[in-house]
Protein backbone atom coordinates (compact mmCIF):
# COMPACT_ATOMS: atom_id res chain seq x y z
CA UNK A 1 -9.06 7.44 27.43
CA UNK A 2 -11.37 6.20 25.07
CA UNK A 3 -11.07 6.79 21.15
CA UNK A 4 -13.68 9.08 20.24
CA UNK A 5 -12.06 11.27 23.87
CA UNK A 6 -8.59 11.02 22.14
CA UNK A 7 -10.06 12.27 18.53
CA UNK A 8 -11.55 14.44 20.01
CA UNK A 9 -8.39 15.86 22.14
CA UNK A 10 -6.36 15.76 19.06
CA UNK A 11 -8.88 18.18 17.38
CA UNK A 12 -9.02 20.74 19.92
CA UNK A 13 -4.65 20.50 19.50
CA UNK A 14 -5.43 21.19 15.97
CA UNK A 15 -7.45 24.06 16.84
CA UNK A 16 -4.24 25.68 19.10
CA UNK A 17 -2.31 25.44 16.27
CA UNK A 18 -4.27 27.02 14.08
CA UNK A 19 -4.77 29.64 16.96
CA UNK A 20 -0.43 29.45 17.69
CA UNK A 21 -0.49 30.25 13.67
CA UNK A 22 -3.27 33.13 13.42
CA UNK A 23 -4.48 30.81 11.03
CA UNK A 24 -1.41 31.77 8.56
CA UNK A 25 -1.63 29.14 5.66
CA UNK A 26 1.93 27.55 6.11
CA UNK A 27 3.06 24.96 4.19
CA UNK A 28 4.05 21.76 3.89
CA UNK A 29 5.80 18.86 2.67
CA UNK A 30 4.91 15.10 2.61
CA UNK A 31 7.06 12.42 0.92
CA UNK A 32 6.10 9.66 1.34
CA UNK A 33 8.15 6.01 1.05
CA UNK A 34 6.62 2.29 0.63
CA UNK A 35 3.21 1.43 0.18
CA UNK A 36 -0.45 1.60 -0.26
CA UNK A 37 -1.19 1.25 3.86
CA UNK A 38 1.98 3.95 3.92
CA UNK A 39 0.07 6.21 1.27
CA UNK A 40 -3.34 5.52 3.06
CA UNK A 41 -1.18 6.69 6.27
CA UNK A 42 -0.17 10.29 4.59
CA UNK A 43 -3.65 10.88 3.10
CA UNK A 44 -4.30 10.54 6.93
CA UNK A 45 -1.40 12.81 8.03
CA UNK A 46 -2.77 15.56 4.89
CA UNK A 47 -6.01 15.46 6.33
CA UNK A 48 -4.90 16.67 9.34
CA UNK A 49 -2.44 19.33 8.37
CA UNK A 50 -4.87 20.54 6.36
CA UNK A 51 -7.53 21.20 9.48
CA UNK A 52 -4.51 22.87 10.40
CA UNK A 53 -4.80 25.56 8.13
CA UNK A 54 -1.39 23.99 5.68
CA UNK A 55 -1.34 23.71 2.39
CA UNK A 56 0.64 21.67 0.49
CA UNK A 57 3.42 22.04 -1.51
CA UNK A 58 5.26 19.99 -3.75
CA UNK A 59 9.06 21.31 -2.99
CA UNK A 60 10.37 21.00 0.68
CA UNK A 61 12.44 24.45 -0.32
CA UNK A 62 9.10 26.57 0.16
CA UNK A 63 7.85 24.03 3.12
CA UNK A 64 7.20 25.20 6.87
CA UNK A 65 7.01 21.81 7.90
CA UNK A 66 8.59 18.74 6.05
CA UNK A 67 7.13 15.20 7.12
CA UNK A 68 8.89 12.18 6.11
CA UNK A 69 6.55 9.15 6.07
CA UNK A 70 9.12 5.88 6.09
CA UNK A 71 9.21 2.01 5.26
CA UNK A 72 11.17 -0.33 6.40
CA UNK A 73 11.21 -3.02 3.92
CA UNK A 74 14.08 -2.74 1.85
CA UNK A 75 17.43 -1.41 2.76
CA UNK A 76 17.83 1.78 -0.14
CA UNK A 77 14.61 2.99 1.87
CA UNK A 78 17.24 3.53 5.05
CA UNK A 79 19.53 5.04 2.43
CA UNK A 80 16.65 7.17 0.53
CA UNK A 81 15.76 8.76 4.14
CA UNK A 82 19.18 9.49 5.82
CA UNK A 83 20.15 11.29 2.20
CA UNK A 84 16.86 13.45 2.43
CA UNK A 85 17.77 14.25 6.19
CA UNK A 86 20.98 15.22 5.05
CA UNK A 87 19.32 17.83 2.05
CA UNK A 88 17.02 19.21 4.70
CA UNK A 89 19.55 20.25 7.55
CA UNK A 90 20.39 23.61 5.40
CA UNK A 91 17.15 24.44 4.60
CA UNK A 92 15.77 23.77 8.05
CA UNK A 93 18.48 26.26 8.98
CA UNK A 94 17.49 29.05 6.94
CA UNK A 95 13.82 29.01 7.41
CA UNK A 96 13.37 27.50 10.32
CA UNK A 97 11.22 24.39 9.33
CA UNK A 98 10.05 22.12 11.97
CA UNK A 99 11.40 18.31 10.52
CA UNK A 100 8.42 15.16 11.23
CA UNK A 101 10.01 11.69 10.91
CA UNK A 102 7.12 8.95 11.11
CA UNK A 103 5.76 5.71 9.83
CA UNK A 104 7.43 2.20 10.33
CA UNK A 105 10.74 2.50 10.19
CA UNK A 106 10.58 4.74 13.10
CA UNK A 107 9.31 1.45 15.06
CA UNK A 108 12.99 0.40 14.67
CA UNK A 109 15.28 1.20 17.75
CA UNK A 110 18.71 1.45 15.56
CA UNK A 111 17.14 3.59 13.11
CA UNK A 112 15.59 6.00 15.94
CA UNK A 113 19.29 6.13 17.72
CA UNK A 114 21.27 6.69 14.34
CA UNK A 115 18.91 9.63 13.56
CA UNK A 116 19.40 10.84 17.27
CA UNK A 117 22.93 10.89 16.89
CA UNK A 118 23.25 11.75 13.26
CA UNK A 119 20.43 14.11 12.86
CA UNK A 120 20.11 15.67 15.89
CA UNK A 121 17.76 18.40 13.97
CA UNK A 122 14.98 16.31 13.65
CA UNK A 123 11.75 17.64 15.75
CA UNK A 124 9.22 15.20 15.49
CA UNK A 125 9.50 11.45 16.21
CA UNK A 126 6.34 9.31 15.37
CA UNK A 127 5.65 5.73 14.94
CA UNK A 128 2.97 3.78 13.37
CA UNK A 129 0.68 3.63 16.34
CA UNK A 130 0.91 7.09 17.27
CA UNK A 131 -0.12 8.81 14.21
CA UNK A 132 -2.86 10.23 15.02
CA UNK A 133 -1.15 12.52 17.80
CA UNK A 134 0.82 14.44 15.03
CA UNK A 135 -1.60 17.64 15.68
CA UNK A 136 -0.96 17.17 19.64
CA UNK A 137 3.45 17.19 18.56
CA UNK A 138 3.41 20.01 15.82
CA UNK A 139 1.65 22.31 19.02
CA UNK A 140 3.89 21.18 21.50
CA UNK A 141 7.43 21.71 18.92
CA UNK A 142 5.11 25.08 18.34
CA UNK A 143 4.72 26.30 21.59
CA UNK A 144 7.41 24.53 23.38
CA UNK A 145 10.02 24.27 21.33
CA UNK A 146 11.04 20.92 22.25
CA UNK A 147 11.75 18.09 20.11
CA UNK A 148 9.23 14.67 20.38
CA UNK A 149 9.61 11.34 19.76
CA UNK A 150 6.27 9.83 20.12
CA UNK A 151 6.56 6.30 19.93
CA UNK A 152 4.76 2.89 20.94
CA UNK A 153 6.09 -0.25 21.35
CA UNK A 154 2.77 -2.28 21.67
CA UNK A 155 0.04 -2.83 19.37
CA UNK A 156 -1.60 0.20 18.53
CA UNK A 157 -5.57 1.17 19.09
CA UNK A 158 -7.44 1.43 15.52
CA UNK A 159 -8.74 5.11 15.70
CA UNK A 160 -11.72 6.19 13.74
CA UNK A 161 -12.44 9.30 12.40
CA UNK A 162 -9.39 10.98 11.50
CA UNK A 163 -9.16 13.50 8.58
CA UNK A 164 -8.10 12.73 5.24
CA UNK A 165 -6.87 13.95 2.38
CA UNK A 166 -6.97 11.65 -0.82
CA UNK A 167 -4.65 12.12 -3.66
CA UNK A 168 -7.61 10.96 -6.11
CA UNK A 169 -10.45 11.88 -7.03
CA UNK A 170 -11.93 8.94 -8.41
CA UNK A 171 -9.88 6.13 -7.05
CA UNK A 172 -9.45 5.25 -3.15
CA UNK A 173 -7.86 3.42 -0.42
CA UNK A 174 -9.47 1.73 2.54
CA UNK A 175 -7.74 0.16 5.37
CA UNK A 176 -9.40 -2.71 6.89
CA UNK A 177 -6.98 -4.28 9.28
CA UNK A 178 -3.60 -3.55 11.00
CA UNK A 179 -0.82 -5.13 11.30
CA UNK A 180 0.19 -8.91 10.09
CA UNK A 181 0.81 -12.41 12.45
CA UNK A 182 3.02 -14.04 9.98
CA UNK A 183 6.06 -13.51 10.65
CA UNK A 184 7.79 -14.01 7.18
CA UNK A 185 11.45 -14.59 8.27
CA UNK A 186 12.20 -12.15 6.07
CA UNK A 187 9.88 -9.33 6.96
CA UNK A 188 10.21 -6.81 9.46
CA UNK A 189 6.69 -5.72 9.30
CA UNK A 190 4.84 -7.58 11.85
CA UNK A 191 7.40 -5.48 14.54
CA UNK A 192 6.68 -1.97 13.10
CA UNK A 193 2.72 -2.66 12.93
CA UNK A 194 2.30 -4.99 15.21
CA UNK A 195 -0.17 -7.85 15.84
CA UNK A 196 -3.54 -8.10 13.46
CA UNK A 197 -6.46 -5.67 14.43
CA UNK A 198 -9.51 -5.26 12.45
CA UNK A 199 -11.44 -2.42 11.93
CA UNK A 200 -15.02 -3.44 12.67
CA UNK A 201 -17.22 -3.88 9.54
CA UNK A 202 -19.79 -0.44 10.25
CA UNK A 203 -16.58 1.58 10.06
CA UNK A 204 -15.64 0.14 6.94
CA UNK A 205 -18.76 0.19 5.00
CA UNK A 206 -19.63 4.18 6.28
CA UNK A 207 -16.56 4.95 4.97
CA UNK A 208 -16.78 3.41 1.81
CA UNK A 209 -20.87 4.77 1.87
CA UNK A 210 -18.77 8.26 2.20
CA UNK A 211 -16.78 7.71 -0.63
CA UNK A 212 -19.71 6.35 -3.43
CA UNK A 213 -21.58 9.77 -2.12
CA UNK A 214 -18.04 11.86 -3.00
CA UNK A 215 -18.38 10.44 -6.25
CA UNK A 216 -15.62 7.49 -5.99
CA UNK A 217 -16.23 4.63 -8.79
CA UNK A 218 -12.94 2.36 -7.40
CA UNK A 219 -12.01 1.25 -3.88
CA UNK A 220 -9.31 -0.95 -2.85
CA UNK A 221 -9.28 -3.08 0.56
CA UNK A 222 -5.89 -2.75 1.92
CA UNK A 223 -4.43 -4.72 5.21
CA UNK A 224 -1.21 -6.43 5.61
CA UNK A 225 -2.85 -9.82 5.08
CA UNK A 226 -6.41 -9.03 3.82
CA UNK A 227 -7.90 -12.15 4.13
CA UNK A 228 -7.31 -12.93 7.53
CA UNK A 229 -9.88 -10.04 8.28
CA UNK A 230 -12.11 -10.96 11.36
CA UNK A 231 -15.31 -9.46 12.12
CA UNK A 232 -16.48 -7.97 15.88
CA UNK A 233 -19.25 -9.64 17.49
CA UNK A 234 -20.08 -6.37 19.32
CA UNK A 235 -20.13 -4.67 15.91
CA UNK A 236 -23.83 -3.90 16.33
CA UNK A 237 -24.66 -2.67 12.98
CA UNK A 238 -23.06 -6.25 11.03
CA UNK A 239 -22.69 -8.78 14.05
CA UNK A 240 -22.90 -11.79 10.88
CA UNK A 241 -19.83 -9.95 9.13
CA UNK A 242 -17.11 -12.77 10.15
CA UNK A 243 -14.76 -12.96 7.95
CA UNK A 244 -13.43 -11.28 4.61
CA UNK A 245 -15.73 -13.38 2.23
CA UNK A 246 -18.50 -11.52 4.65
CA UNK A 247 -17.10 -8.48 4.31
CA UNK A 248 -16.69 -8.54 0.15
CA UNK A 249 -20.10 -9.13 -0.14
CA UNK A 250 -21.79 -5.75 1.92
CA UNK A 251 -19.13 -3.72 0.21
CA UNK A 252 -20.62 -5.23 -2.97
CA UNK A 253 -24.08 -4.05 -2.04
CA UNK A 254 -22.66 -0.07 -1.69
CA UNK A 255 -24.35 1.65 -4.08
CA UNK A 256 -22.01 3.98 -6.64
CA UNK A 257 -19.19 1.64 -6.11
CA UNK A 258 -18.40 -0.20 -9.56
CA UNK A 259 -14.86 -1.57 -8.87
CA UNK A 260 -13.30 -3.05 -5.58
CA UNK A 261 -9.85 -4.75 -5.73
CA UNK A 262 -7.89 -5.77 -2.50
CA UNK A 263 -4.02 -5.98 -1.37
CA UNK A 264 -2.42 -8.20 -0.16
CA UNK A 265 -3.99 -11.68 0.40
CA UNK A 266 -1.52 -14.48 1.79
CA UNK A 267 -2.42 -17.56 -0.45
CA UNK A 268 -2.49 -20.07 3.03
CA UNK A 269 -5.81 -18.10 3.91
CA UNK A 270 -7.19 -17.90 0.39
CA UNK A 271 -10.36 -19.53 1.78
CA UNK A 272 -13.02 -21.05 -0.80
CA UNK A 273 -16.07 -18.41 0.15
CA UNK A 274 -13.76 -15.88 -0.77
CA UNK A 275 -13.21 -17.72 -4.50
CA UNK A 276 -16.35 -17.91 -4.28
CA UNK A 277 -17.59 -14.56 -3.48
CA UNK A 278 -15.71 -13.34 -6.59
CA UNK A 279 -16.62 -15.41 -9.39
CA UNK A 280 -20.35 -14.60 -8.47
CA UNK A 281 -19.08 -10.86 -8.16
CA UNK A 282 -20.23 -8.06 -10.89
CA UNK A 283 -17.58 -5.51 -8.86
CA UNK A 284 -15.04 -7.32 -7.52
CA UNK A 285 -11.68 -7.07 -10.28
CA UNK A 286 -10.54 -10.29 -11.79
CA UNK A 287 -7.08 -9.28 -11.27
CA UNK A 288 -5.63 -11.06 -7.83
CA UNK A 289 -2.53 -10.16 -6.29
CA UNK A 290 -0.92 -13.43 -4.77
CA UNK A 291 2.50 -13.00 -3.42
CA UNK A 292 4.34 -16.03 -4.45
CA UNK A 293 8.17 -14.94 -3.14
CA UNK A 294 9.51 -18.21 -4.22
CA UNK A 295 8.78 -20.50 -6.16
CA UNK A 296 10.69 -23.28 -4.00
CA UNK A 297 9.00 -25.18 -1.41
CA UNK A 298 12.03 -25.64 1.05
CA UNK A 299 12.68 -21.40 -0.10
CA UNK A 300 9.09 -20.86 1.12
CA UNK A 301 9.56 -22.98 4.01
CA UNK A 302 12.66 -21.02 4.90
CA UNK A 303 10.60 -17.94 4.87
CA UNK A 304 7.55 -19.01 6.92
CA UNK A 305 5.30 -18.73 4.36
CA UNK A 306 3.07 -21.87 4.81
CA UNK A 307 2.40 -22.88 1.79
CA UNK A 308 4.32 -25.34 -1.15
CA UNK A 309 4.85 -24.92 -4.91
CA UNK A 310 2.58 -27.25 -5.75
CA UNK A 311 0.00 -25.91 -3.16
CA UNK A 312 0.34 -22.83 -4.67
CA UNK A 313 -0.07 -23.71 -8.32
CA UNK A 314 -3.26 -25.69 -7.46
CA UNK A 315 -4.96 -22.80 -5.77
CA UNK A 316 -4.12 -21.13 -8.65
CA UNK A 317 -6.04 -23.65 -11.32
CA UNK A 318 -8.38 -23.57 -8.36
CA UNK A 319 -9.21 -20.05 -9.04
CA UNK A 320 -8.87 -20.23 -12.66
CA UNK A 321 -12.09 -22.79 -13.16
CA UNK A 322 -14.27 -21.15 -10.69
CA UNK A 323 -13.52 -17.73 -12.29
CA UNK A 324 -13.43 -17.13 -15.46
CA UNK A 325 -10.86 -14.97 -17.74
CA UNK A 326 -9.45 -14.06 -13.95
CA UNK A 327 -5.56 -13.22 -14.15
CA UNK A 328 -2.63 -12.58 -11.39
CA UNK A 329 0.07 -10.14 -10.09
CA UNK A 330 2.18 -11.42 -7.59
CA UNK A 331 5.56 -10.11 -5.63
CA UNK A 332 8.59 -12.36 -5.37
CA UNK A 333 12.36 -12.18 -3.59
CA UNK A 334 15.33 -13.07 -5.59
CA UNK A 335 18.46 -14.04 -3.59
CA UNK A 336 16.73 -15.32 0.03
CA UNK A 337 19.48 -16.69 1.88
CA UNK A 338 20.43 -20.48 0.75
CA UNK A 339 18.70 -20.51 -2.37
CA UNK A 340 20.48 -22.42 -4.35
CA UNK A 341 20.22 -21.93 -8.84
CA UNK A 342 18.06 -25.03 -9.08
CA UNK A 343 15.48 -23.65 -6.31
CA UNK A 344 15.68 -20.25 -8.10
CA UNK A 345 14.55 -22.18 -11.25
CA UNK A 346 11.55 -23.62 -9.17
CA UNK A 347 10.87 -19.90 -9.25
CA UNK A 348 11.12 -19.52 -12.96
CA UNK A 349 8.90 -22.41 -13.53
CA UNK A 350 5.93 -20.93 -11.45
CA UNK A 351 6.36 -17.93 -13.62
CA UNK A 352 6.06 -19.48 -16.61
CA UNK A 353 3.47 -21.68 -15.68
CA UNK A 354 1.03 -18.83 -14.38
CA UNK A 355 2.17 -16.00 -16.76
CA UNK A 356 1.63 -13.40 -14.41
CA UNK A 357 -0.16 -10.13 -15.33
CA UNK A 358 2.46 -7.93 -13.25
CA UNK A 359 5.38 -9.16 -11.38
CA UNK A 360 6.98 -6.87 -8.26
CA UNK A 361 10.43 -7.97 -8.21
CA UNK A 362 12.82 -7.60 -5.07
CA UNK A 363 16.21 -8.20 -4.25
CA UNK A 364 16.55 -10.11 -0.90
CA UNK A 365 17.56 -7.02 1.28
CA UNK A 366 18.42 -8.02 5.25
CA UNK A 367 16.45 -6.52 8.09
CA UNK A 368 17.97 -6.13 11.38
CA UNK A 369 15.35 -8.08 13.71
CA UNK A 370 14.09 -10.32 11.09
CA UNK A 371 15.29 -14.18 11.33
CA UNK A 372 16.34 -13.72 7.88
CA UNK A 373 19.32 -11.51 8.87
CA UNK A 374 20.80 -14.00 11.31
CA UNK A 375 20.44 -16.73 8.51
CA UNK A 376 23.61 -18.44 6.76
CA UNK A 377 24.29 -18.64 3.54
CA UNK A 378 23.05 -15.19 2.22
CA UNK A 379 23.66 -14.77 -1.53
CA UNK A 380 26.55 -12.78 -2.66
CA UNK A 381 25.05 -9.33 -4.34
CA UNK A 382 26.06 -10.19 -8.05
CA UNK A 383 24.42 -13.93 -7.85
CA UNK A 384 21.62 -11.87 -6.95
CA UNK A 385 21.48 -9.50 -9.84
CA UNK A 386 22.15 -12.22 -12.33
CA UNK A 387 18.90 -13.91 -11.05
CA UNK A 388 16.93 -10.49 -10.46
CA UNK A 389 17.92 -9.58 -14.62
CA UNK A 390 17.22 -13.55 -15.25
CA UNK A 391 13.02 -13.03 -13.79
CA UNK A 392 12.89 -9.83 -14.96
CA UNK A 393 13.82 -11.04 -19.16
CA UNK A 394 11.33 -13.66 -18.69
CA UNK A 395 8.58 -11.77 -16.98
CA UNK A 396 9.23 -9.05 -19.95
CA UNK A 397 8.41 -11.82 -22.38
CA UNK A 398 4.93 -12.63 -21.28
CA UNK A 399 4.60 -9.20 -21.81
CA UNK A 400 3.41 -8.79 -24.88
CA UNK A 401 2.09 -12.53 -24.97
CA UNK A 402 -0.51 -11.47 -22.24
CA UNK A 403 -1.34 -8.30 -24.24
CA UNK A 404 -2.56 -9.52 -27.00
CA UNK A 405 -5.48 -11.46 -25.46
CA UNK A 406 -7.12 -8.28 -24.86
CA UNK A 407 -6.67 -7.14 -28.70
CA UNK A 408 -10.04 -7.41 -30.31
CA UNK A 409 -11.81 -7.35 -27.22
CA UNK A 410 -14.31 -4.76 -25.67
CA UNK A 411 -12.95 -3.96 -22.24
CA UNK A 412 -14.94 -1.78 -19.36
CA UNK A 413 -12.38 0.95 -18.58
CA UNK A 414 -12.44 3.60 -15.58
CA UNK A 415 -11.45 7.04 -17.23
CA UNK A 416 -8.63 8.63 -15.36
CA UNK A 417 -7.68 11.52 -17.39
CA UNK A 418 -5.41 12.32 -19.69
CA UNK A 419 -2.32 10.75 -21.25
CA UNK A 420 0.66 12.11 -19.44
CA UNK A 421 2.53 11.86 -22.82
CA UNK A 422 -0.06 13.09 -24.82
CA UNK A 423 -2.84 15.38 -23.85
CA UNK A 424 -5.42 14.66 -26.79
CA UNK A 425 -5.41 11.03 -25.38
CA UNK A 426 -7.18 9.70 -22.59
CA UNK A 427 -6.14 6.99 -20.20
CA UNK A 428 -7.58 4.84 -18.03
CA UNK A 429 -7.47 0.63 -16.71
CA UNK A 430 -8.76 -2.10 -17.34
CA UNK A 431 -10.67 -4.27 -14.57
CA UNK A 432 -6.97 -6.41 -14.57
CA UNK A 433 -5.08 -3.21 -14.62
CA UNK A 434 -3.75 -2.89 -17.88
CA UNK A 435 -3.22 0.61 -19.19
CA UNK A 436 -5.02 2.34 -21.87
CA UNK A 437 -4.92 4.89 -23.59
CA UNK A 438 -7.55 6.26 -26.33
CA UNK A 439 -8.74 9.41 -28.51
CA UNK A 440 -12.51 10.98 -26.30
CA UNK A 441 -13.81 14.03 -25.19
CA UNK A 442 -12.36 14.74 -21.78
CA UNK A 443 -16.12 14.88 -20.64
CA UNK A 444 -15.72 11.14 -20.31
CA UNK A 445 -12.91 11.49 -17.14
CA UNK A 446 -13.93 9.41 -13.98
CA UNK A 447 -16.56 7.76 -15.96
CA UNK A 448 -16.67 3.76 -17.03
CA UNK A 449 -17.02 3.15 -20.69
CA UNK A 450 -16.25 0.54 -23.22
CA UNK A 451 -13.30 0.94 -25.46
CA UNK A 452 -12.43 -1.83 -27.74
CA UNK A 453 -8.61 -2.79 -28.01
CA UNK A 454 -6.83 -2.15 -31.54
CA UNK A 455 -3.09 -2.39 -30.47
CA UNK A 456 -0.46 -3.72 -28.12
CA UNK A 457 2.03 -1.48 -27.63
CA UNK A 458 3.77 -3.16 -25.11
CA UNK A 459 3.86 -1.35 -21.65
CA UNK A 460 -0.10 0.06 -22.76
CA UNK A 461 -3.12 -0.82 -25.24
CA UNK A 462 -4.33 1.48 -27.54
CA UNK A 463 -8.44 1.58 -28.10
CA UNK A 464 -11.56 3.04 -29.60
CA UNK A 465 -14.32 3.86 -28.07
């Protein structure tokens, strides 16, 4: 069955349940754990509950249907989900709500059997490749009354045109590949989403088209490893779209688009037409998000990642002299098994050399599957900690350092809406994602405007207009 056959089967399903329902609005109940390609995944899963005639809700108490989107990269995510299973058996009991378990760690066999065993309850089984048959499983628990689990082992099909419901209305989310070939020996992910698969280039760029015409001012490019993106020759409409430097520059040209950012690059594949293409960018955010994980090269060795210290500090000045006043985030693992205090200082060095904009810290959490898990040597928990509080005291300490280049500077910031701690202020970002927060007329929300920075206040800036 082709793709546009199976969309196409899936809405009909979604018009028997609305039929099964007599179009009652039900309600439902999405939490959703890990991230962006996760949260891209329940905008997806909204959308189509939605042409279902749900409506959301924000307590699982009032819900019809709960739906538990999962991720599989650290361990308290296993403990986060069995804990919610075990809040939900009572109320599932009392009103009769039909339980959906889905998203990547449902791709692991242990975790499918435990919740077979353990939570025998649940109704719904889906994995990452079968997402878009949740309309076709709700109608069949429905009708049937029969429990699902709806799962692939093989690399999924990209399908196109599912519905989607997006949590902003200013700010969005597209997904340009699937899956990852790395194989990080600590990462589980390239078994719960399988091998890379691009979307092809026309899908992309309608999509984002969609989104300038909706009104949307920021995108952001999201695929496990961005810039290994590869084009499709029989992509009629872009045939010379090859790679991700191709792509950047036709989602440049949309029109209404002002800001595009991307996550997550690997720094092996961080190609010079891509440097390129953003220091000759007006759009593209001078922010870059370049997972380091260690700073170590026999660490990074350990963990696949294909790249050295050194390497990775030069692609960094790289990137610093072709564009200017750019900055970095990057994610790194404390406590990989075998690393040793002087390796973990490697670590601290990078930091310090780089001064990082944002760091996303993690403790080194074993996956059953991964090679990691098998490895010797794994860190006892409190060396761990010791290091983890270690990176996080110096990270806090560039803090304010990085802060105050921006005081006395006019900065281009995208309008949000208001302070969440104070409703006369405003509060919007920075191109490099810094918070900020300002006295304006509320007119000014999902607009770009300059405000010039007066204060560091440590976790925001303060500005005028």
């Amino acid at each position: 069955m082709s793709n546009i056959d199976e969309i196409k089967r899936q809405q009909e399903y979604i018009e028997k349940v609305k039929e099964y329902t007599n179009n009652k609005h039900y309600k439902y109940y999405i939490l959703t754990m890990g991230c962006q390609l996760n949260e891209n995944d329940s905008e997806k899963i909204c959308g189509m509950l939605e042409k279902m005639q749900y409506e959301k809700t924000d307590t699982y108490e009032n819900a019809d249907i709960v739906i538990f989107n999962t991720c599989c990269v650290r361990e308290n995510a296993e403990d986060k989900l069995f804990g919610k299973l075990g809040e939900i058996k009572k109320i599932r009991e009392q009103r009769g709500t039909i339980l959906a378990v889905g998203g990547c760690m449902m791709q692991e066999k242990h975790i499918v059997d435990k919740i077979k065993i353990s939570y025998p309850f649940c109704d719904i089984i889906f994995g990452t490749h079968t997402l878009h048959k949740l309309p076709e499983d709700i109608y069949n628990v429905l009708k049937e009354k029969r429990k699902i689990k709806d799962i692939l082992d093989i690399d999924g099909e990209i399908y196109e045109g599912l519905p989607i419901k997006r949590n902003d209305k200013i700010k969005a989310s597209v997904t340009i590949m699937y899956g990852c070939n790395n194989f990080c020996s600590y990462c589980i992910v390239p078994y719960v989403r399988g091998r890379e698969r691009s979307r092809k280039a026309s899908d992309i760029v309608k999509e984002i088209k969609e989104l300038a015409q909706e009104g949307y001012k920021e995108i952001t490019l999201l695929g496990q490893n961005v810039n290994s993106y590869k084009g499709n020759i029989e992509d009629k409409e872009y045939p010379n779209i090859k790679n991700f430097a191709d792509l950047l520059q036709e989602v440049e040209k949309v029109e209404g688009i002002e800001r595009i950012r991307f996550i997550s690059p690997h720094p092996k594949d961080f190609t010079d037409d891509v440097i390129d293409v953003i220091s000759k960018s007006e759009k593209i955010c001078k922010i870059i998000h370049l997972p380091l994980q260690s700073g170590n090269s026999e660490v990074l060795k350990a963990m696949n990642r294909k790249y050295t210290k050194e390497q990775y500090l030069e692609l960094v000045e790289k990137m610093k002299k072709k564009i200017p006043n750019i900055v970095f985030s990057t994610d790194i693992i404390v406590g990989f098994p075998g690393e040793t205090d002087e390796q973990f200082e490697d670590t601290l060095d990078v930091v310090r050399k780089v001064k990082f904009e944002q760091v996303y810290m993690f403790i080194y959490s074993r996956r059953v599957g991964t090679p990691g898990d098998n490895m010797e040597n794994q860190i006892p928990e409190e060396i761990k900690h010791i290091r983890f509080n270690k990176l996080k005291q110096l990270v806090e300490s560039h803090i304010s350092e990085n802060n105050q280049k921006y005081v006395g500077t006019v900065q281009k910031i995208l309008v949000e809406g208001t302070s969440k701690n104070n409703e006369k202020m405003l509060t919007g970002r920075t191109e490099t994602n810094k918070v900020v927060n300002f006295e304006a007329s509320k007119d000014l929300i999902h607009k770009i405007i300059s405000i010039k920075i007066t204060d560091d206040c440590l976790w925001y800036l303060k500005g005028d207009i």
